[in-house]
PDB file of N, CA and C in Angstrom:
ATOM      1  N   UNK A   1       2.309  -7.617  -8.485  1.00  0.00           N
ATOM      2  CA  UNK A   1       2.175  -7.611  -7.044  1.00  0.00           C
ATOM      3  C   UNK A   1       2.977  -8.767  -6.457  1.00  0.00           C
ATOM      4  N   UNK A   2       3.627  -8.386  -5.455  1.00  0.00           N
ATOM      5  CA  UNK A   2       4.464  -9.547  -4.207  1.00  0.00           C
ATOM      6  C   UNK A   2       4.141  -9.445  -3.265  1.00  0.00           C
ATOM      7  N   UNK A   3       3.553 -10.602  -2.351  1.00  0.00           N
ATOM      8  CA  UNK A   3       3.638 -11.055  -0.883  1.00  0.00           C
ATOM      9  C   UNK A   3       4.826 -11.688  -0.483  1.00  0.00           C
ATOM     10  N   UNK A   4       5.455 -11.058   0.612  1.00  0.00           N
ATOM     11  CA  UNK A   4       6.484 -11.122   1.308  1.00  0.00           C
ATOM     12  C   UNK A   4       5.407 -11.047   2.723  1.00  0.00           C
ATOM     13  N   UNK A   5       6.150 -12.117   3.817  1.00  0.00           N
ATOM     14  CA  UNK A   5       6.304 -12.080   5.062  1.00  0.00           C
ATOM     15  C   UNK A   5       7.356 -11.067   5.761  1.00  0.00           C
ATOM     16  N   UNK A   6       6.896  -9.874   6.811  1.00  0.00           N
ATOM     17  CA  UNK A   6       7.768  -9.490   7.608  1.00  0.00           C
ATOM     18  C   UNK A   6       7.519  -9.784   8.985  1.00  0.00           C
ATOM     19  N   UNK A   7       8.237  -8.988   9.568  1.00  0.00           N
ATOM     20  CA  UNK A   7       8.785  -9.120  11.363  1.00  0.00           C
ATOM     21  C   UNK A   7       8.641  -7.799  11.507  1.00  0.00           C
ATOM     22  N   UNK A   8       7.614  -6.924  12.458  1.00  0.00           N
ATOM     23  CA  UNK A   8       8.007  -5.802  12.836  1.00  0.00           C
ATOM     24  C   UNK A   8       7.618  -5.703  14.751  1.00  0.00           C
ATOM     25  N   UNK A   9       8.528  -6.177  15.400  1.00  0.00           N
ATOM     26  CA  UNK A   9       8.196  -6.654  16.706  1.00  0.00           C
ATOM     27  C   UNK A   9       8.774  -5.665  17.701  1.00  0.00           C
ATOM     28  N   UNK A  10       9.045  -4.614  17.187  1.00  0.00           N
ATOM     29  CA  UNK A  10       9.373  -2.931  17.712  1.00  0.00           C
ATOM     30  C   UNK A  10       8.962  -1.767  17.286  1.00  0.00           C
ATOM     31  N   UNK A  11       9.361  -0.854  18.516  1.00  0.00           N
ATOM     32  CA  UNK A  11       8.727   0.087  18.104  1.00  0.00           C
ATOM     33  C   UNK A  11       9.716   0.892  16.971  1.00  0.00           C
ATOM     34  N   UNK A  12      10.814   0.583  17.450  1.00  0.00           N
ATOM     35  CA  UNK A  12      12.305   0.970  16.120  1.00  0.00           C
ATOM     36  C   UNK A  12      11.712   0.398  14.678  1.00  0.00           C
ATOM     37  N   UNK A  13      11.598  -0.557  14.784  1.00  0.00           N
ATOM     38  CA  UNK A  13      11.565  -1.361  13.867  1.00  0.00           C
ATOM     39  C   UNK A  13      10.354  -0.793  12.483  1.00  0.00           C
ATOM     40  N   UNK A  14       9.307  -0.788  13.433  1.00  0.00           N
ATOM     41  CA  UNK A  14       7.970   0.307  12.622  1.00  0.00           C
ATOM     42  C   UNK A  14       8.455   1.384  12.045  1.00  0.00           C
ATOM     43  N   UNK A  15       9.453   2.568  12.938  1.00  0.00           N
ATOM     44  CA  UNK A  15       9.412   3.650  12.318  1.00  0.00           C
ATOM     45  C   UNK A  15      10.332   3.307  11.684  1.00  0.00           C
ATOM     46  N   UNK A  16      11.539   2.884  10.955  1.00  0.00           N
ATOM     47  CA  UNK A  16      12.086   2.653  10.307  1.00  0.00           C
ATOM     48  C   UNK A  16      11.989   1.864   9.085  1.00  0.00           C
ATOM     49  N   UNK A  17      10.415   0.590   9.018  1.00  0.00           N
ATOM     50  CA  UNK A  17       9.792  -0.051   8.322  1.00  0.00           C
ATOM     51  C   UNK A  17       8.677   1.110   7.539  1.00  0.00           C
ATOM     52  N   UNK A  18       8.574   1.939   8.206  1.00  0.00           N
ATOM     53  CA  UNK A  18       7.598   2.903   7.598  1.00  0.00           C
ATOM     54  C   UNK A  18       8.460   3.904   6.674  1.00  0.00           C
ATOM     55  N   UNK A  19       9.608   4.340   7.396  1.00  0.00           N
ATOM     56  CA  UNK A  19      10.475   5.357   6.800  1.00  0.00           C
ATOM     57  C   UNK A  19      10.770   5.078   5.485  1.00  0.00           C
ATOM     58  N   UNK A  20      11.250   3.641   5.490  1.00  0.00           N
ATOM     59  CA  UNK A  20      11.692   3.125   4.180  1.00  0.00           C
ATOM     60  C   UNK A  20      10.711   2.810   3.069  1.00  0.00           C
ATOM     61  N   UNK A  21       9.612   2.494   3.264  1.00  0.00           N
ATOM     62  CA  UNK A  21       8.367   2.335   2.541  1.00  0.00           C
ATOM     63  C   UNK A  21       8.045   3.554   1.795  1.00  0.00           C
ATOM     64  N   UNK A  22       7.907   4.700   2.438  1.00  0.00           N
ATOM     65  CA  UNK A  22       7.352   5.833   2.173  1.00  0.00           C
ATOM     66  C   UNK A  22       8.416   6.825   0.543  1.00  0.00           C
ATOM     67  N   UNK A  23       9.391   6.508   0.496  1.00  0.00           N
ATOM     68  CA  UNK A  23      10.554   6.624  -0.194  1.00  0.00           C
ATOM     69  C   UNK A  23       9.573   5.812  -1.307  1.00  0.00           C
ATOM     70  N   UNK A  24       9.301   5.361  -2.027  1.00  0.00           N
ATOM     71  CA  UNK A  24       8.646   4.740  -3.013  1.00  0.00           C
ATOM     72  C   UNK A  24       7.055   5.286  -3.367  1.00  0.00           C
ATOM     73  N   UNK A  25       6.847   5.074  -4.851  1.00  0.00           N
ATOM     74  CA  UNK A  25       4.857   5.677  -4.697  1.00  0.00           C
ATOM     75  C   UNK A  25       4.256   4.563  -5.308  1.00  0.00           C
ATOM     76  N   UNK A  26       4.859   3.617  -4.597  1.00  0.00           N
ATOM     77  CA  UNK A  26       3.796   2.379  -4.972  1.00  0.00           C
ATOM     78  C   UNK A  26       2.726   2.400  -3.672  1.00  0.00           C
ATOM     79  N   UNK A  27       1.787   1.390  -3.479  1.00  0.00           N
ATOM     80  CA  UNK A  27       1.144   1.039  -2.924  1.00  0.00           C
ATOM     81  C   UNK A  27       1.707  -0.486  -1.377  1.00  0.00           C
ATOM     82  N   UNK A  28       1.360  -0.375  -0.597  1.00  0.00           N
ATOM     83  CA  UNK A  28       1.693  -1.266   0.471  1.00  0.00           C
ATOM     84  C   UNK A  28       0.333  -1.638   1.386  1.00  0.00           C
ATOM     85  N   UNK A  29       0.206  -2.837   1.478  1.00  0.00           N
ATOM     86  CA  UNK A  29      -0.504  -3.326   2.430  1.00  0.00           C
ATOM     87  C   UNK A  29      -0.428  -4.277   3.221  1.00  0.00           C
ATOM     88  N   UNK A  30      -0.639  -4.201   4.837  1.00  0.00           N
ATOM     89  CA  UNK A  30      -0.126  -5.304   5.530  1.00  0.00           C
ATOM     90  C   UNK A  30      -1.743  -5.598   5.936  1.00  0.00           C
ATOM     91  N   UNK A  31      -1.717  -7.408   5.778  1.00  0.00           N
ATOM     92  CA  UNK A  31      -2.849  -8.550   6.015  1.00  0.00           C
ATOM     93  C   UNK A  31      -2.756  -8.682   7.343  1.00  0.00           C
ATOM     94  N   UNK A  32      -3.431  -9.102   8.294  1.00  0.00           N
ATOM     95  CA  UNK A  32      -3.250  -9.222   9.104  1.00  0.00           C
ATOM     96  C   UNK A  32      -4.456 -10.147   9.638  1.00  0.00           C
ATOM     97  N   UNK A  33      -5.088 -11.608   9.313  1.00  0.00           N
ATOM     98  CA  UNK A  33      -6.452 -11.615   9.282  1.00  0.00           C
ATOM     99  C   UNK A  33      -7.255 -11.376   8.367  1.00  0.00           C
ATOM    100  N   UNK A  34      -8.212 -10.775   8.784  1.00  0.00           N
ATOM    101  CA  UNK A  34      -9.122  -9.797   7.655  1.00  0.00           C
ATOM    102  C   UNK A  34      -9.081  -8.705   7.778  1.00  0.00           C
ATOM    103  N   UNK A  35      -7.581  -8.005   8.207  1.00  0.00           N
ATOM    104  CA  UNK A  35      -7.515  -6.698   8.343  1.00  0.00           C
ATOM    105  C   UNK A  35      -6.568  -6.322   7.445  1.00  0.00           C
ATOM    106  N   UNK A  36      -6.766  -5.512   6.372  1.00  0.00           N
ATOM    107  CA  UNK A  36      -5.819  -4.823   5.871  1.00  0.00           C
ATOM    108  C   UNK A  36      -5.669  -3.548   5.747  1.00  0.00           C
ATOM    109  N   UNK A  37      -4.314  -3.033   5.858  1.00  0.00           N
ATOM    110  CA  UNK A  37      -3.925  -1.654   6.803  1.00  0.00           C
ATOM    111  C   UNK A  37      -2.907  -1.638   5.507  1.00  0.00           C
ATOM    112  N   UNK A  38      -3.303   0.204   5.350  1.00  0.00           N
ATOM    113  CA  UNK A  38      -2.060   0.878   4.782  1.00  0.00           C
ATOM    114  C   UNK A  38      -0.595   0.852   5.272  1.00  0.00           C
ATOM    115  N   UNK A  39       0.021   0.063   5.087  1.00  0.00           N
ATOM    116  CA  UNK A  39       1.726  -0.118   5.503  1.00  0.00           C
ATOM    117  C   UNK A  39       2.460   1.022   5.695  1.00  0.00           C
ATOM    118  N   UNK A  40       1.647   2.295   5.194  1.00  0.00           N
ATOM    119  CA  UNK A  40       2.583   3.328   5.027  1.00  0.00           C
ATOM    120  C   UNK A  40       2.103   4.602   6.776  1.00  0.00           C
ATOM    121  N   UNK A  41       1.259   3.637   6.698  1.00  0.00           N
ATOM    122  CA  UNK A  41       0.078   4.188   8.223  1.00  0.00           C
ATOM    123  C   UNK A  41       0.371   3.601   9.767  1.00  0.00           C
ATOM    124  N   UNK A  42       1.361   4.603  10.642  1.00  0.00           N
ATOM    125  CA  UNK A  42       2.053   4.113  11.634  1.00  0.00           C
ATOM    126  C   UNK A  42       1.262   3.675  12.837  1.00  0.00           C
ATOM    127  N   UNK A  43       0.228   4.726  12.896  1.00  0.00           N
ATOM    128  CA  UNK A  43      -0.904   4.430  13.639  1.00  0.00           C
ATOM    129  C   UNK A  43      -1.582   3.182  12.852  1.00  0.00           C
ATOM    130  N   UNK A  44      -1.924   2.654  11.875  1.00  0.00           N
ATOM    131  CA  UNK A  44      -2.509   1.840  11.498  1.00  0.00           C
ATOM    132  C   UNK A  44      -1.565   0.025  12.007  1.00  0.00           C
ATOM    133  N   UNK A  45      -0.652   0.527  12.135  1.00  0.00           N
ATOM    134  CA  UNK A  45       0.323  -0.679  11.960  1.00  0.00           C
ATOM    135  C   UNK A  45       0.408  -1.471  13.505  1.00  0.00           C
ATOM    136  N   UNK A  46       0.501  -0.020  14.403  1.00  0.00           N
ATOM    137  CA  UNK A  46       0.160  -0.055  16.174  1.00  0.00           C
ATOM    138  C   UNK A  46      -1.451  -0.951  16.146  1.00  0.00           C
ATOM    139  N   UNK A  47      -2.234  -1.070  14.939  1.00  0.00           N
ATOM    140  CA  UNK A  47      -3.335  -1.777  16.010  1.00  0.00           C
ATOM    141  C   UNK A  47      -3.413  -3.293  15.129  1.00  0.00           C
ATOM    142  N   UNK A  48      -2.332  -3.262  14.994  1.00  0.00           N
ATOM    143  CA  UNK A  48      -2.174  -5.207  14.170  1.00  0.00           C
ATOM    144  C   UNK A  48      -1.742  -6.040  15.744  1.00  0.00           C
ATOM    145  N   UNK A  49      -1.466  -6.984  15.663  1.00  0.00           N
ATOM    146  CA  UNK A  49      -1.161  -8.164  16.542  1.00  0.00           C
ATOM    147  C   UNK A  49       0.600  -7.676  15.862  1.00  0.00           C
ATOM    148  N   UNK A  50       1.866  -7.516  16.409  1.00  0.00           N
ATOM    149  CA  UNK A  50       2.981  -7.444  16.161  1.00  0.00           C
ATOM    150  C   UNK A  50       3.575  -8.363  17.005  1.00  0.00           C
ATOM    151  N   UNK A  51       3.313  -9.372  17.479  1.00  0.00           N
ATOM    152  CA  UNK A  51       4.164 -10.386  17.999  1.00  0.00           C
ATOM    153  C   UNK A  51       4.440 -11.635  17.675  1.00  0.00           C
ATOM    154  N   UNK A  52       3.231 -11.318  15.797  1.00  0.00           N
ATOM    155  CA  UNK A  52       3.567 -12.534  14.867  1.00  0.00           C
ATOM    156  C   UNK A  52       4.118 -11.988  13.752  1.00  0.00           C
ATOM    157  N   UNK A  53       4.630 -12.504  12.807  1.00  0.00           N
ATOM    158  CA  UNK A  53       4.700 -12.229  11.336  1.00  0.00           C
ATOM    159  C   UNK A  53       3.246 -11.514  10.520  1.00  0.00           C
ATOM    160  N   UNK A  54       3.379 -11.137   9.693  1.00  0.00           N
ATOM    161  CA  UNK A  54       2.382 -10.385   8.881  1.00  0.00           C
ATOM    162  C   UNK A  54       2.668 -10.126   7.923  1.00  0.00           C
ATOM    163  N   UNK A  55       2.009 -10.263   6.794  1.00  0.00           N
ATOM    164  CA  UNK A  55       1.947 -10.415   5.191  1.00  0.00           C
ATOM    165  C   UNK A  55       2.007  -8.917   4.859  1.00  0.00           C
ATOM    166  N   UNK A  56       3.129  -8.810   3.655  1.00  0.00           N
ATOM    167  CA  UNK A  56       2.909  -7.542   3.287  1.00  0.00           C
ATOM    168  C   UNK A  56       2.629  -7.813   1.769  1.00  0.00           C
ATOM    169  N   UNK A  57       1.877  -6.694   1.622  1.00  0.00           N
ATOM    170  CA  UNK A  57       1.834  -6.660  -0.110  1.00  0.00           C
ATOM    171  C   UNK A  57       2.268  -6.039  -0.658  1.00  0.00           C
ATOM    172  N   UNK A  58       2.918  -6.049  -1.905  1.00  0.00           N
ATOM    173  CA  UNK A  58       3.721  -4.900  -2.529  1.00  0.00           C
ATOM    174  C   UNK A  58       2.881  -4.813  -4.271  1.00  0.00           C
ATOM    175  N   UNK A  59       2.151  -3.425  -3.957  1.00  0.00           N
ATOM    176  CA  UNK A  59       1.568  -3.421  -5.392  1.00  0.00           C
ATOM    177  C   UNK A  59       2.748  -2.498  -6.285  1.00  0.00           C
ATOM    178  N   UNK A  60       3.583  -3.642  -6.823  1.00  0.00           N
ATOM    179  CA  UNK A  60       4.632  -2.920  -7.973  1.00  0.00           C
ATOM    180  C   UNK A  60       4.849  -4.149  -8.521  1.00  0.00           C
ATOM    181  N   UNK A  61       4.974  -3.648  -9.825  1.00  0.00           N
ATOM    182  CA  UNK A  61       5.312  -4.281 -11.335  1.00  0.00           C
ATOM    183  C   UNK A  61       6.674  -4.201 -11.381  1.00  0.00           C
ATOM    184  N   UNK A  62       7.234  -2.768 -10.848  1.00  0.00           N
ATOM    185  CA  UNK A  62       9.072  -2.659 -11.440  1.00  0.00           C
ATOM    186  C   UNK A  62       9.626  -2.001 -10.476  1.00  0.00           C
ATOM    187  N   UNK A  63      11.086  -2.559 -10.226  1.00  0.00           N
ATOM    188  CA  UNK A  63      12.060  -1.692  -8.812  1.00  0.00           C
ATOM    189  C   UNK A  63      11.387  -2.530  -7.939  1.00  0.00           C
ATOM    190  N   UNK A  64      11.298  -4.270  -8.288  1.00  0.00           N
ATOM    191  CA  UNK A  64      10.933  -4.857  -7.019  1.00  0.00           C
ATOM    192  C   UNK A  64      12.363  -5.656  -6.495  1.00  0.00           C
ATOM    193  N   UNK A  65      12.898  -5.285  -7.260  1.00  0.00           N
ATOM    194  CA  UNK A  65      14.565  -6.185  -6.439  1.00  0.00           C
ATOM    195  C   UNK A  65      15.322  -4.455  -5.629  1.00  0.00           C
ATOM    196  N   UNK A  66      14.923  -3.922  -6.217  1.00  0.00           N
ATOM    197  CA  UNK A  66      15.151  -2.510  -4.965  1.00  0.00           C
ATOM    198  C   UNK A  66      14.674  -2.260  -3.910  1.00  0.00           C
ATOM    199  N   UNK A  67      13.320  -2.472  -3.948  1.00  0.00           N
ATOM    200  CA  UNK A  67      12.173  -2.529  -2.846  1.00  0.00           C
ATOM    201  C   UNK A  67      12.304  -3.604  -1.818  1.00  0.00           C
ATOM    202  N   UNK A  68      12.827  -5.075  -2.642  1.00  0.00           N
ATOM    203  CA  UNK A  68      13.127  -6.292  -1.631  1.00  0.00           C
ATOM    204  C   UNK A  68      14.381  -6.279  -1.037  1.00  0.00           C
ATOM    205  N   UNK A  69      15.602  -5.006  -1.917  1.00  0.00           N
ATOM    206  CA  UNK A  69      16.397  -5.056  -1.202  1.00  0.00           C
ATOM    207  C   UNK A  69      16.125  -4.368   0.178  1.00  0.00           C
ATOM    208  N   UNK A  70      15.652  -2.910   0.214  1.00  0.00           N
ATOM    209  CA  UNK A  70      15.108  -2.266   1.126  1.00  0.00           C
ATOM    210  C   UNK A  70      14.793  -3.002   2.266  1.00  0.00           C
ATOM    211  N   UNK A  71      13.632  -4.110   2.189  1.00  0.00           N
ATOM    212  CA  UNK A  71      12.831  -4.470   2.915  1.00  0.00           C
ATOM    213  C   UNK A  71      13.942  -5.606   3.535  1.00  0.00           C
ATOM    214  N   UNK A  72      14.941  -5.926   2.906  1.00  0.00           N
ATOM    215  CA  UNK A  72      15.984  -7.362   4.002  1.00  0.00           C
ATOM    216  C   UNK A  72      15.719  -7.537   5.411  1.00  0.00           C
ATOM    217  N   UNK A  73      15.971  -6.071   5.974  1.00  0.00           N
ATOM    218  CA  UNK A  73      15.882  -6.504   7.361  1.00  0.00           C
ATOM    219  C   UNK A  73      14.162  -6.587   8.298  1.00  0.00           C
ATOM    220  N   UNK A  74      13.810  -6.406   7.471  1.00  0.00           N
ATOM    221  CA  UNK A  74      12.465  -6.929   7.982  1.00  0.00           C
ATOM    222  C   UNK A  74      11.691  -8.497   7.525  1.00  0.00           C
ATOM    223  N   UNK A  75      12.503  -8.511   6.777  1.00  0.00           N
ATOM    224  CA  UNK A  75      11.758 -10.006   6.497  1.00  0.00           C
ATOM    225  C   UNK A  75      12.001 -11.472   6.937  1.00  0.00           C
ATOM    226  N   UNK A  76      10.769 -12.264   6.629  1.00  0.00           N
ATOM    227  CA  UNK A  76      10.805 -13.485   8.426  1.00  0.00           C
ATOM    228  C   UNK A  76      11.734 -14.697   7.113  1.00  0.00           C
ATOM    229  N   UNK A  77      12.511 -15.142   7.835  1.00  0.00           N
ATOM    230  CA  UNK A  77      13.681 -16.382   6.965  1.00  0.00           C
ATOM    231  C   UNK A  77      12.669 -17.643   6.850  1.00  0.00           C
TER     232      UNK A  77
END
């Protein structure tokens, strides 16, 4: 498993953060607090706070330098 910080501060940004996620059958979860939401769940993602950063989790063992490539443009520097 990897925690990575992203940025999803649009509405572009979601469906395209979701699009790319879904392409994989691992598992995803974004923290948010004490809320954790299926990453792969667009409606779920609409009821986070999106005007901060938010923890994602990535439950994978292998194809995580594929997955982190994927994820570049969402992630906070």
């Amino acid at each position: 498993m990897k925690t990575v910080m992203i940025s999803l501060n649009s509405i572009d940004k979601v469906k395209s953060f979701v699009n790319d996620i879904t392409k994989f059958n691992y598992d995803f979860d974004l923290v948010s607090g004490r809320y954790v939401i299926d990453a792969k769940s667009i409606m779920g993602i609409f009821s986070l706070d999106l005007s901060r950063p938010i923890e994602l989790s990535i439950h994978a063992d292998d194809n995580l330098d594929e997955i982190m490539e994927v994820l570049t443009p969402y992630l906070v520097q």
